[in-house]
Protein backbone atom coordinates (compact mmCIF):
# COMPACT_ATOMS: atom_id res chain seq x y z
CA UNK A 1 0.00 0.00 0.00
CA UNK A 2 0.49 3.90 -0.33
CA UNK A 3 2.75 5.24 2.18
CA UNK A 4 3.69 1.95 3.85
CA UNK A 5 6.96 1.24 4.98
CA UNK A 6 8.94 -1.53 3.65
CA UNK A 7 10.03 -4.08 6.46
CA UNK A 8 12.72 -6.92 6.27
CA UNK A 9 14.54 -9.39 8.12
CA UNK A 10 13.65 -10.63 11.70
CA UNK A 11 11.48 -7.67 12.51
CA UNK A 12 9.46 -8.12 9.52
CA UNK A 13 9.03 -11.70 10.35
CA UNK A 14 8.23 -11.32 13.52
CA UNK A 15 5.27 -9.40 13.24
CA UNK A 16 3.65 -11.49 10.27
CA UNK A 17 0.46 -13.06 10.85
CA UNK A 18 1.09 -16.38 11.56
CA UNK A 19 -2.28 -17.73 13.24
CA UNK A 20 -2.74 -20.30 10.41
CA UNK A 21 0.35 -21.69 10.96
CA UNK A 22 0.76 -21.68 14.54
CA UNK A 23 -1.04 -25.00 15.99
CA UNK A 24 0.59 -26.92 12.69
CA UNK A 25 3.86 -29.56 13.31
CA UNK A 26 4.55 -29.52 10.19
CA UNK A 27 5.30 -25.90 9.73
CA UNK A 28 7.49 -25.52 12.80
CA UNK A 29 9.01 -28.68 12.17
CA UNK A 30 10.26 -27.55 8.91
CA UNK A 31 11.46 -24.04 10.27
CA UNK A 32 13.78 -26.16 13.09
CA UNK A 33 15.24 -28.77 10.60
CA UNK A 34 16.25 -25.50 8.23
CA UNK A 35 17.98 -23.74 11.25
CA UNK A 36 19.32 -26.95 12.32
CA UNK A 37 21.12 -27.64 9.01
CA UNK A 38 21.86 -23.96 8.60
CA UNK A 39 23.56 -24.29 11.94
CA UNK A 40 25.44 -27.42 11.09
CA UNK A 41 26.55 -26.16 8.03
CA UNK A 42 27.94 -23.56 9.30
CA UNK A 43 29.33 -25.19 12.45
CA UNK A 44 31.37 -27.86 9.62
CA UNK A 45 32.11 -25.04 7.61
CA UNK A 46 31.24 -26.35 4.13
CA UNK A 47 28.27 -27.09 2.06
CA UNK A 48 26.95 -30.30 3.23
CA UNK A 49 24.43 -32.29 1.44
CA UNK A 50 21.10 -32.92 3.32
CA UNK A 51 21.41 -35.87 5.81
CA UNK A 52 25.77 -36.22 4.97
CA UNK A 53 26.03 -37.02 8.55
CA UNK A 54 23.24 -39.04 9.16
CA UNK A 55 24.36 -41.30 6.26
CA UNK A 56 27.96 -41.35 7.14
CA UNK A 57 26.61 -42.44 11.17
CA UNK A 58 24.74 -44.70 9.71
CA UNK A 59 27.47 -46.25 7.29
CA UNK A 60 30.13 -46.47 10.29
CA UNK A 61 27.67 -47.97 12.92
CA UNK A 62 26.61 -50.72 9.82
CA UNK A 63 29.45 -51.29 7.45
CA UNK A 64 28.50 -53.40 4.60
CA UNK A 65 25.04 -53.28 4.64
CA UNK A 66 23.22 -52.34 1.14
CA UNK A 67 22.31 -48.73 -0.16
CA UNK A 68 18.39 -49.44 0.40
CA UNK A 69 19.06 -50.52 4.26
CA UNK A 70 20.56 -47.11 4.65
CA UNK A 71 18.41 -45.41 2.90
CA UNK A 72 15.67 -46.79 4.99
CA UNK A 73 17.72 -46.21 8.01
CA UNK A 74 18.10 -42.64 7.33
CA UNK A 75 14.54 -41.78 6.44
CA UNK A 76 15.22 -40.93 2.70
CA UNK A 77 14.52 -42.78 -0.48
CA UNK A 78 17.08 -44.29 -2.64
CA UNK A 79 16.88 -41.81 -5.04
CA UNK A 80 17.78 -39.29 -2.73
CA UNK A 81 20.49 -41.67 -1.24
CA UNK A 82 22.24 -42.40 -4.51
CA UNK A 83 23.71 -38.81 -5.08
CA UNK A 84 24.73 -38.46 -1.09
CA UNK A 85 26.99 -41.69 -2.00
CA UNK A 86 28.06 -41.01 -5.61
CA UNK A 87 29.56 -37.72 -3.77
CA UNK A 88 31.05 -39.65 -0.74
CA UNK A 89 32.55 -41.91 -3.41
CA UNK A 90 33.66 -39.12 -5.34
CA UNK A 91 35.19 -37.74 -2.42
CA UNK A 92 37.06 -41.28 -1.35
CA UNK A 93 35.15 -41.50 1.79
CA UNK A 94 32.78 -44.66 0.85
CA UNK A 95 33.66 -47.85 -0.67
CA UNK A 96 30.87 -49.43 -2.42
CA UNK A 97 30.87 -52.78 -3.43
CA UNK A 98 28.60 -55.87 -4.92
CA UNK A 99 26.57 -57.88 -3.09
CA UNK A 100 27.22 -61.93 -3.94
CA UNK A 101 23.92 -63.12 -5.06
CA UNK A 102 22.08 -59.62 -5.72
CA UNK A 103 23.83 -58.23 -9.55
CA UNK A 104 21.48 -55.00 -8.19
CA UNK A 105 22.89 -54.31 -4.67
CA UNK A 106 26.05 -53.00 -3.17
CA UNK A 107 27.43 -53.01 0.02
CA UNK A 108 28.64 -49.89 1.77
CA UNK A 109 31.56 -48.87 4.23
CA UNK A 110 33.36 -46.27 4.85
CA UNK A 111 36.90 -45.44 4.26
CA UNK A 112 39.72 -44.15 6.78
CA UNK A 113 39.20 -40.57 5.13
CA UNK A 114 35.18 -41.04 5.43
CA UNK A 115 36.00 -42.43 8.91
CA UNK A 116 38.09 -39.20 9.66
CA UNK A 117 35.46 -36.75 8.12
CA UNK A 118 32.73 -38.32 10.25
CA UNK A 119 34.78 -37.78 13.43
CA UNK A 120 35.20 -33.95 12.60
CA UNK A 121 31.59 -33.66 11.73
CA UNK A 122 31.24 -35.61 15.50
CA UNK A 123 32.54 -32.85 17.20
CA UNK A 124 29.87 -30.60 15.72
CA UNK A 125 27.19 -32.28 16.42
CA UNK A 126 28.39 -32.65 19.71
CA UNK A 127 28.95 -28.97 20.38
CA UNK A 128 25.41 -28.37 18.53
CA UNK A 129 23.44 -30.55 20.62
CA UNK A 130 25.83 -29.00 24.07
CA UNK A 131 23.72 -25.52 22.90
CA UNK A 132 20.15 -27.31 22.63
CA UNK A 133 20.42 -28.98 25.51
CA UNK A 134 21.64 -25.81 27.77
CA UNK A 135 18.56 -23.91 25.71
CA UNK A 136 16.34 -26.74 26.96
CA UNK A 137 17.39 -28.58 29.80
CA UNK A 138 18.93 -32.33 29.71
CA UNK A 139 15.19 -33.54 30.47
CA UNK A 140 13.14 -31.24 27.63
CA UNK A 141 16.17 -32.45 25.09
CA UNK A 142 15.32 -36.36 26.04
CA UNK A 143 11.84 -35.45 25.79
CA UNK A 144 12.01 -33.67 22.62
CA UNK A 145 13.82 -36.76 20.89
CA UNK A 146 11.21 -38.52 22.33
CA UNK A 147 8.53 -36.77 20.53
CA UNK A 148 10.18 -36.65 16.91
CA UNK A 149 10.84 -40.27 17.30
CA UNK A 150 6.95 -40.67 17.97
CA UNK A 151 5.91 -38.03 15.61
CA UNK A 152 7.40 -40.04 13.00
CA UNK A 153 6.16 -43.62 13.82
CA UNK A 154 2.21 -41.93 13.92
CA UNK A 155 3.04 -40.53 10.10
């Protein structure tokens, strides 16, 4: 309108109309996991594909076990799992091979450079999750794991 003043950034944000939005999961779910990745990113300094750590967690904790098993594991499909590896191959920190008996699967591990990056990306998460849980409380932190964890099994 006429006259109006042109806000941006966090005050603009913060006084948006939001009553839609406000008694729905979904949408504050989505605002946390972008902060969350935005904060990790930043915390690993580099660009990091969505779920990198997840996937490489998962890979250390279950070496040799097949690209749809981790995919599963993680929460994404294989087609979103596919380019995650091809770049961890890429990038010598995967080793990816056949699976006797299955011409379709392969059989995933991690290198001693993938094993290396993970630890580095282990001491953000750690320091990450040391600021949630002094925002929360150890209890609240538990409790909110809790919840995503049971948020996911009802969808």
């Amino acid at each position: 309108m006429a006259g109006d003043k042109v806000k941006s950034g966090k005050q603009a944000s913060s006084e948006m109309k939001m009553t839609t939005l406000d008694g729905v999961v979904g949408f504050h779910m989505r605002k946390a996991t972008l902060r969350a990745q935005g904060t990790f990113a930043t915390a690993a300094g580099k660009k990091l594909m969505t779920g990198q750590y997840s996937v490489m967690a998962i890979i250390n904790e279950n070496p040799g076990r097949t690209q749809s098993a981790i995919a599963e594991a993680a929460g994404l499909d294989r087609s979103s799992l596919v380019p995650i590896l091809n770049k961890f191959e890429t990038e010598g920190l995967i080793l990816r091979a056949p699976v006797k008996g299955d011409k379709r699967a392969y059989a995933v591990r991690l290198t001693k450079k993938g094993e290396q990056e993970l630890a580095k990306l282990e001491d953000n998460v750690r320091e990450i999750e040391a600021k949630v849980i002094a925002g929360l409380g150890a209890d609240d932190h538990l409790r909110l794991i809790d919840l995503l964890k049971r948020f996911h099994d009802i969808l």
